[in-house]
N, C-alpha and C. Protein backbone atom coordinates (compact mmCIF):
# COMPACT_ATOMS: atom_id res chain seq x y z
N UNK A 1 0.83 -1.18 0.00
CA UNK A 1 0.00 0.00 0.00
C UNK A 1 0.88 1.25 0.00
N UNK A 2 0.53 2.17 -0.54
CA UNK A 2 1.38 3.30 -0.84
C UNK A 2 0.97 4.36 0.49
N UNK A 3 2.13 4.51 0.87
CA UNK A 3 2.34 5.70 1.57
C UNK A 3 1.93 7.11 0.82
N UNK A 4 1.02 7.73 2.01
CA UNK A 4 0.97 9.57 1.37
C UNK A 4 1.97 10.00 1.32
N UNK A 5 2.92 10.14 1.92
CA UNK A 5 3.94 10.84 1.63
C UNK A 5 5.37 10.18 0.92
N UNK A 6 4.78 8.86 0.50
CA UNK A 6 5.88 8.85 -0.46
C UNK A 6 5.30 8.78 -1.67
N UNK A 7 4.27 8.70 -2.05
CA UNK A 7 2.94 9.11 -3.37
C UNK A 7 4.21 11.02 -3.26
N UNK A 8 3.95 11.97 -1.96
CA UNK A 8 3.85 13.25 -2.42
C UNK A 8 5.19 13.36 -2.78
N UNK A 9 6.44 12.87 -1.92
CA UNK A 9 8.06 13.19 -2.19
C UNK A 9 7.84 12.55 -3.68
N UNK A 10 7.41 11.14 -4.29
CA UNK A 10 7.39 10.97 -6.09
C UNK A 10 7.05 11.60 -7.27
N UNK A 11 5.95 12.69 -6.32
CA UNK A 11 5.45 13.54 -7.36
C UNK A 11 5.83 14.67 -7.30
N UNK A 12 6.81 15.59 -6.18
CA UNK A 12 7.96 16.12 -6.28
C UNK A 12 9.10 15.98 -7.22
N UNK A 13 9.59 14.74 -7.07
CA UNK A 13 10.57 14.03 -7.90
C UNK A 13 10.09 14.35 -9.61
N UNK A 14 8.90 14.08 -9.50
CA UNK A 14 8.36 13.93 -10.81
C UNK A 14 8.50 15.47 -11.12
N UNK A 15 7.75 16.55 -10.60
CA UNK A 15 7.77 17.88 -11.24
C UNK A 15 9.28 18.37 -11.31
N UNK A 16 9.90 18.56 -10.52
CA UNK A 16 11.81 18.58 -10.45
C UNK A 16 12.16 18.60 -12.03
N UNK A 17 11.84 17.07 -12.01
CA UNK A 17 12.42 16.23 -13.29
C UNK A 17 12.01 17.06 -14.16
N UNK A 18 10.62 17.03 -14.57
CA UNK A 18 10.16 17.95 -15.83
C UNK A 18 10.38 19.25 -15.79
N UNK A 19 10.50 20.10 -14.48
CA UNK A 19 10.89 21.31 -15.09
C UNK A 19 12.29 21.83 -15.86
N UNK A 20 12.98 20.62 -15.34
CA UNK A 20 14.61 20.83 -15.63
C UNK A 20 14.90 20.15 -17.18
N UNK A 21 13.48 19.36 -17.91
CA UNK A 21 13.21 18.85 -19.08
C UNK A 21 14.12 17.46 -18.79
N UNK A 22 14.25 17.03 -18.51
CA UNK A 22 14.97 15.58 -17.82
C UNK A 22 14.39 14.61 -18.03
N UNK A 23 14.52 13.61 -18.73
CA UNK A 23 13.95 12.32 -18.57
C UNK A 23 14.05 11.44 -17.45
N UNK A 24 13.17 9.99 -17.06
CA UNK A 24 14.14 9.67 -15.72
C UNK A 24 15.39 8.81 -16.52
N UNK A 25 15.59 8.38 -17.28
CA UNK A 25 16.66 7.99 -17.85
C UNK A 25 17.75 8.70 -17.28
N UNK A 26 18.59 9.82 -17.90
CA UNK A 26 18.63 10.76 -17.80
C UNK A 26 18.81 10.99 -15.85
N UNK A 27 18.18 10.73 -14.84
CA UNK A 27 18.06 10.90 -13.56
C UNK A 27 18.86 9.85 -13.00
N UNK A 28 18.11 8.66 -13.59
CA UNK A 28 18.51 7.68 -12.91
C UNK A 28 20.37 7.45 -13.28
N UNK A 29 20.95 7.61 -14.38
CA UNK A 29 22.42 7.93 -15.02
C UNK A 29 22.64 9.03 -13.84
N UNK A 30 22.38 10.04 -13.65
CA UNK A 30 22.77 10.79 -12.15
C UNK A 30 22.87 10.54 -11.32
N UNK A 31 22.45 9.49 -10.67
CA UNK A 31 21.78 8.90 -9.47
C UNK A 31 22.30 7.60 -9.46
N UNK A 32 22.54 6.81 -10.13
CA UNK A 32 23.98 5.86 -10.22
C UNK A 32 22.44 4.67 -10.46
N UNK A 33 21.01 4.78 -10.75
CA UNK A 33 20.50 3.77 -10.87
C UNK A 33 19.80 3.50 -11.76
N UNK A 34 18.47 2.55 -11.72
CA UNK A 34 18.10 1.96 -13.00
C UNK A 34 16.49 3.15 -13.26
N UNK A 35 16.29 3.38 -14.49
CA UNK A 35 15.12 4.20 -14.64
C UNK A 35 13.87 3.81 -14.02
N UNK A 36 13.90 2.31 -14.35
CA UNK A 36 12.84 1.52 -13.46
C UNK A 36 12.84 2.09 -12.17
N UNK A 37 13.78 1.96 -11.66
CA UNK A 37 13.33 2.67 -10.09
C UNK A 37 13.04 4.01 -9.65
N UNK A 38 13.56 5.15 -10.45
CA UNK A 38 13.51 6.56 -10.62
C UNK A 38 11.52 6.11 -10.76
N UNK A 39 10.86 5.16 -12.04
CA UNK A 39 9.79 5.49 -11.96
C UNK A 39 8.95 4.69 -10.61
N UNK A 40 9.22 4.01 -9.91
CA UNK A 40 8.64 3.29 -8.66
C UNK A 40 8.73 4.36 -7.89
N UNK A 41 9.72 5.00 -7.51
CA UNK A 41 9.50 6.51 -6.89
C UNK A 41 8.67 7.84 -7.11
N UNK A 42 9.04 7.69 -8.44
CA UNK A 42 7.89 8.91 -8.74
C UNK A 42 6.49 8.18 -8.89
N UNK A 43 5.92 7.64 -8.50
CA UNK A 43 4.42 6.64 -8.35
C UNK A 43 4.60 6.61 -6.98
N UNK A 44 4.83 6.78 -6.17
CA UNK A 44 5.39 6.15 -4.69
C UNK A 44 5.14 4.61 -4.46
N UNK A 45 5.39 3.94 -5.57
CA UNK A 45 5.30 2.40 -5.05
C UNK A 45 6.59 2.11 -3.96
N UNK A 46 7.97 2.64 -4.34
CA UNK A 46 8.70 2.44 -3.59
C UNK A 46 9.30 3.38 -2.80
N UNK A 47 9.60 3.51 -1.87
CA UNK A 47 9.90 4.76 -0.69
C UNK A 47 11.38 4.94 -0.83
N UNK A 48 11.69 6.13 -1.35
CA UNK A 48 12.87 6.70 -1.52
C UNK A 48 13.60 6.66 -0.22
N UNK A 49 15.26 6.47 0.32
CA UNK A 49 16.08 6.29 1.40
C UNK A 49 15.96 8.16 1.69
N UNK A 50 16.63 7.92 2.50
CA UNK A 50 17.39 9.31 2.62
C UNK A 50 18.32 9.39 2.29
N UNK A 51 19.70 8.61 1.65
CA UNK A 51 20.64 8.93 1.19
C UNK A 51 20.31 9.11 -0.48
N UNK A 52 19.51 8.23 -0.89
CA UNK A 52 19.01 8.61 -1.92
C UNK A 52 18.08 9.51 -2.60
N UNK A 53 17.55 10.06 -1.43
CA UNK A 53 16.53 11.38 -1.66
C UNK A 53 17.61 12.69 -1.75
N UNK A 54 19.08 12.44 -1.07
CA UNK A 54 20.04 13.40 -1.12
C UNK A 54 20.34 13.35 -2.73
N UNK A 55 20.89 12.15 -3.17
CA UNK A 55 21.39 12.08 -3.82
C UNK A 55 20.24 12.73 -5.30
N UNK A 56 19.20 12.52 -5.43
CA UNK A 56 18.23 12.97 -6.27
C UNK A 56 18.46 14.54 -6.35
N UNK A 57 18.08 15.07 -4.60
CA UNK A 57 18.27 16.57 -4.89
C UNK A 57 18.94 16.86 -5.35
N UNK A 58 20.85 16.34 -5.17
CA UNK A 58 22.11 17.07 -5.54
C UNK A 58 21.62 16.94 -7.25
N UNK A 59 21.10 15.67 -7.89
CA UNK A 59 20.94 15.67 -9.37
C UNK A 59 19.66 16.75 -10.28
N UNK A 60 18.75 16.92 -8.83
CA UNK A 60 17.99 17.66 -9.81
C UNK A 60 17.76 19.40 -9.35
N UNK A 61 18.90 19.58 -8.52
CA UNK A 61 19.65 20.50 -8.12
C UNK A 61 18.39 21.18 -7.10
N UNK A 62 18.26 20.58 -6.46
CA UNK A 62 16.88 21.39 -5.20
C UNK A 62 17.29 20.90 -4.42
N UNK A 63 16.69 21.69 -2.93
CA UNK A 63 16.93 21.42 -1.77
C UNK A 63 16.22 19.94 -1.45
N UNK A 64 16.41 19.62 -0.32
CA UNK A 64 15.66 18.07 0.04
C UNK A 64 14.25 18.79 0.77
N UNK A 65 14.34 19.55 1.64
CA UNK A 65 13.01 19.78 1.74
C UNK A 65 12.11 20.46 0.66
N UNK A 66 12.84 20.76 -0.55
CA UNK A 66 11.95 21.07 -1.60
C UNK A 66 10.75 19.54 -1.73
N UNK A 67 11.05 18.63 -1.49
CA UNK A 67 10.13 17.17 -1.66
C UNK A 67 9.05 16.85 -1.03
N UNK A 68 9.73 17.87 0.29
CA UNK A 68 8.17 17.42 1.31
C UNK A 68 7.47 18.83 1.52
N UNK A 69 7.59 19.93 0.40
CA UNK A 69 6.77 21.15 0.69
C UNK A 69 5.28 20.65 0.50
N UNK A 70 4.41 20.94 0.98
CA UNK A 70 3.43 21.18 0.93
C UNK A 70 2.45 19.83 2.33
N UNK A 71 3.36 19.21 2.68
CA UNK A 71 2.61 18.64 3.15
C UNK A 71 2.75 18.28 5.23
N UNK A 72 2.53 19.53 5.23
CA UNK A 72 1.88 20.38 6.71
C UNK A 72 0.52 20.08 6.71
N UNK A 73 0.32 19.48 8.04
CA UNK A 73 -1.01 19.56 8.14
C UNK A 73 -2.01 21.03 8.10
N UNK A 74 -1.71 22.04 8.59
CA UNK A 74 -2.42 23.04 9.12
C UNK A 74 -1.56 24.43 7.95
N UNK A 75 -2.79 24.78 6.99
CA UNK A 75 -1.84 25.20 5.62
C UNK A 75 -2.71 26.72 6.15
N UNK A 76 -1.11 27.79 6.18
CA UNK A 76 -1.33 29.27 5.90
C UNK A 76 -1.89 29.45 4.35
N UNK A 77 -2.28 30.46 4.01
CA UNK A 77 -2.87 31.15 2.66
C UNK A 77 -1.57 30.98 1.76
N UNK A 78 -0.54 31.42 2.25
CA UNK A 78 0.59 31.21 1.72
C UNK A 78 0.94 29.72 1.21
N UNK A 79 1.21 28.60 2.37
CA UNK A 79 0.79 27.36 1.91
C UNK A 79 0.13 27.15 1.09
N UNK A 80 -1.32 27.65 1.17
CA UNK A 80 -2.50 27.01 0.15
C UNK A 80 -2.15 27.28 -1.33
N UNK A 81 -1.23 28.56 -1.21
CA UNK A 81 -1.49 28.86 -3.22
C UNK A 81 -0.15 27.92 -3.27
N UNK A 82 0.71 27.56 -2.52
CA UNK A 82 1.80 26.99 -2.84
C UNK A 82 1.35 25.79 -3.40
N UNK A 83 0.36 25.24 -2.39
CA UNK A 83 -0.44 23.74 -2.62
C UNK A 83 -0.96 24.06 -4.46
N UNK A 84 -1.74 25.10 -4.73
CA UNK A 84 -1.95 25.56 -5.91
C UNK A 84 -1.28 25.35 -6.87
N UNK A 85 0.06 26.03 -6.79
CA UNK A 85 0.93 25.29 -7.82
C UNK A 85 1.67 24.30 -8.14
N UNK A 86 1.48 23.47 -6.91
CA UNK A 86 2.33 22.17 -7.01
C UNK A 86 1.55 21.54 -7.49
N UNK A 87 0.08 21.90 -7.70
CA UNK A 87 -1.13 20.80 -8.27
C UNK A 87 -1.16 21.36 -9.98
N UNK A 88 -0.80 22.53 -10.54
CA UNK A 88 -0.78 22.90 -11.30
C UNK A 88 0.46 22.10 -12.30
N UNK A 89 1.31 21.82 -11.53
CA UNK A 89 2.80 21.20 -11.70
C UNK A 89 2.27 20.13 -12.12
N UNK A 90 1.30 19.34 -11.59
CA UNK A 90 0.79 18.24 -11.92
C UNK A 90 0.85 17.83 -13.73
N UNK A 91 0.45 18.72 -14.25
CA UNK A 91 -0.41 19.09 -15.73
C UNK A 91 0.97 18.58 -16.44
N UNK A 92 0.99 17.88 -17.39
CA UNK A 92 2.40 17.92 -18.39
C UNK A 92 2.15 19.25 -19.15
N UNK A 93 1.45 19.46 -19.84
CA UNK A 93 1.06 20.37 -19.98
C UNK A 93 1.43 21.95 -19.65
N UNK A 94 1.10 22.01 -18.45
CA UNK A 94 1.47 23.37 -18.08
C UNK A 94 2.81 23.59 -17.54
N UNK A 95 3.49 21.71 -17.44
CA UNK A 95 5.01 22.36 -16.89
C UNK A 95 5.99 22.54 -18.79
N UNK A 96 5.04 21.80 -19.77
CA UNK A 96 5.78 21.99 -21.12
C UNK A 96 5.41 24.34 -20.83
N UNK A 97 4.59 24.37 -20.76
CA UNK A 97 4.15 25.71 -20.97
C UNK A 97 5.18 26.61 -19.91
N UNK A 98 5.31 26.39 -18.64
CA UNK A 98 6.18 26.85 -17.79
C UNK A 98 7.93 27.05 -18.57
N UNK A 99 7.77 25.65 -18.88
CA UNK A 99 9.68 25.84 -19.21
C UNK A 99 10.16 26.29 -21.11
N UNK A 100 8.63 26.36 -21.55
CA UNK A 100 9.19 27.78 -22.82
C UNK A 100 9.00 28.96 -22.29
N UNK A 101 8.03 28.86 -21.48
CA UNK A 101 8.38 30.50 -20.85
C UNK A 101 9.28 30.98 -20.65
N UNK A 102 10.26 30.37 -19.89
CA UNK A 102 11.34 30.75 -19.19
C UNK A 102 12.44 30.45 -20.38
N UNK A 103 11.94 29.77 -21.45
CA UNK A 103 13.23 29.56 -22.13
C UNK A 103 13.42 31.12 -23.14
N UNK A 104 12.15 31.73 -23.33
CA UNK A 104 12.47 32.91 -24.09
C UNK A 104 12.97 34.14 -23.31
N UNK A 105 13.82 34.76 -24.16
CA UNK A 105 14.63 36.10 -23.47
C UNK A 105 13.67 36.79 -22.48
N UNK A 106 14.68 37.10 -21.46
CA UNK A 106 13.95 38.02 -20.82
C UNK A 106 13.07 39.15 -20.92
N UNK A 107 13.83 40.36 -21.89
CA UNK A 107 12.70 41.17 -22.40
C UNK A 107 11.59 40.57 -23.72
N UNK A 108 11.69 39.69 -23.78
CA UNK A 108 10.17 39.15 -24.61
C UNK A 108 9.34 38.83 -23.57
N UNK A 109 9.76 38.18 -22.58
CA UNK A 109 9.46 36.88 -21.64
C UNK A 109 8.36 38.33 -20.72
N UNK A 110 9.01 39.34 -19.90
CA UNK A 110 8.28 40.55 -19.73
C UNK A 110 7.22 41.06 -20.43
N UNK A 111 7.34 41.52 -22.02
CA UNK A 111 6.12 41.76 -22.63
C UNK A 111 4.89 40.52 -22.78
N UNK A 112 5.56 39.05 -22.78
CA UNK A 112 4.62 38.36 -22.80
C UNK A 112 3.74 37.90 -21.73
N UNK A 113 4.64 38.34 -20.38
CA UNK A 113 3.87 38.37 -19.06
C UNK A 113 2.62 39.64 -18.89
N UNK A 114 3.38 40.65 -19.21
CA UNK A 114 2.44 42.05 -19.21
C UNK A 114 0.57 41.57 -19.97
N UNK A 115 1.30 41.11 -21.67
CA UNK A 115 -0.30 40.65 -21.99
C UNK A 115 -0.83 40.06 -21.38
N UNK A 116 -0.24 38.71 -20.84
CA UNK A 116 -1.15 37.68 -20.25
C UNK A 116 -1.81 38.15 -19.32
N UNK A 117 -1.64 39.16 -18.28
CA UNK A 117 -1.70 39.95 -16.98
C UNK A 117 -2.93 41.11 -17.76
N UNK A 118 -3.00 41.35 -18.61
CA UNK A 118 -3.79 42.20 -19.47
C UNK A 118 -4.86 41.68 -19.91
N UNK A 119 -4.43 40.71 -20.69
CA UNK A 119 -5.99 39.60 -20.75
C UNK A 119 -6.22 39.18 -20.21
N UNK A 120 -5.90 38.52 -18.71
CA UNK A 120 -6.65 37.65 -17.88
C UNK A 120 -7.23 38.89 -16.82
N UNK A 121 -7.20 40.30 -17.45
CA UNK A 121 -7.89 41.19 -16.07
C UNK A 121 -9.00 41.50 -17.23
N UNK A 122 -8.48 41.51 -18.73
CA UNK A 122 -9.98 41.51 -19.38
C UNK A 122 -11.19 40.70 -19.33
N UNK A 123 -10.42 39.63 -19.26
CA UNK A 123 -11.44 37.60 -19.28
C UNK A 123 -12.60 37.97 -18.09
């Protein structure tokens, strides 16, 4: 039976991975192991160590408590939108959409924030 919180540290693992465009291939070659297991983790079938939850962060360059954000029982407003985007993270989708964002220049990347911020106060 799967643990909640190793279901939430896998799906950490999992957003990490995609924002940095990473395959687990790719992770697991970082991490000295087999992809198969990179994906038993990100599913939480299997419960990541702690030397190996180190070893993940140093590869997908985040802190270790970046894995277990969000899951406080008793969530400030602050928490909650955090909870917001880690569920948003969820989406393949919106993390493909997140990391062209960031891949275009900065001053485009600004005017294209300004519209979006423009139309979504028109919508």
């Amino acid at each position: 039976m799967k643990h909640p919180v190793d279901v939430h540290v896998g799906s950490r693992v999992r957003q990490r991975r995609w924002m940095l465009g990473m395959t687990q291939q790719q992770l697991a070659e970082k991490v000295g192991i087999k992809f198969q297991q990179i994906q038993k983790y990100e599913t939480g079938m299997n419960r990541v160590s702690a030397s190996r939850l180190w070893d993940i962060s140093e590869a997908l360059d985040a802190p270790v408590s970046f894995f277990f954000e969000g899951l406080e029982g008793e969530h400030s407003e602050q928490e909650k939108d955090a909870a917001v985007v880690g569920d948003i993270f969820a989406d393949r989708e919106a993390l493909e959409l997140v990391r062209s964002y960031y891949a275009i220049p900065e001053v485009q990347r600004r005017r294209l924030f300004e519209l979006a911020r423009v139309l979504s106060d028109a919508a």
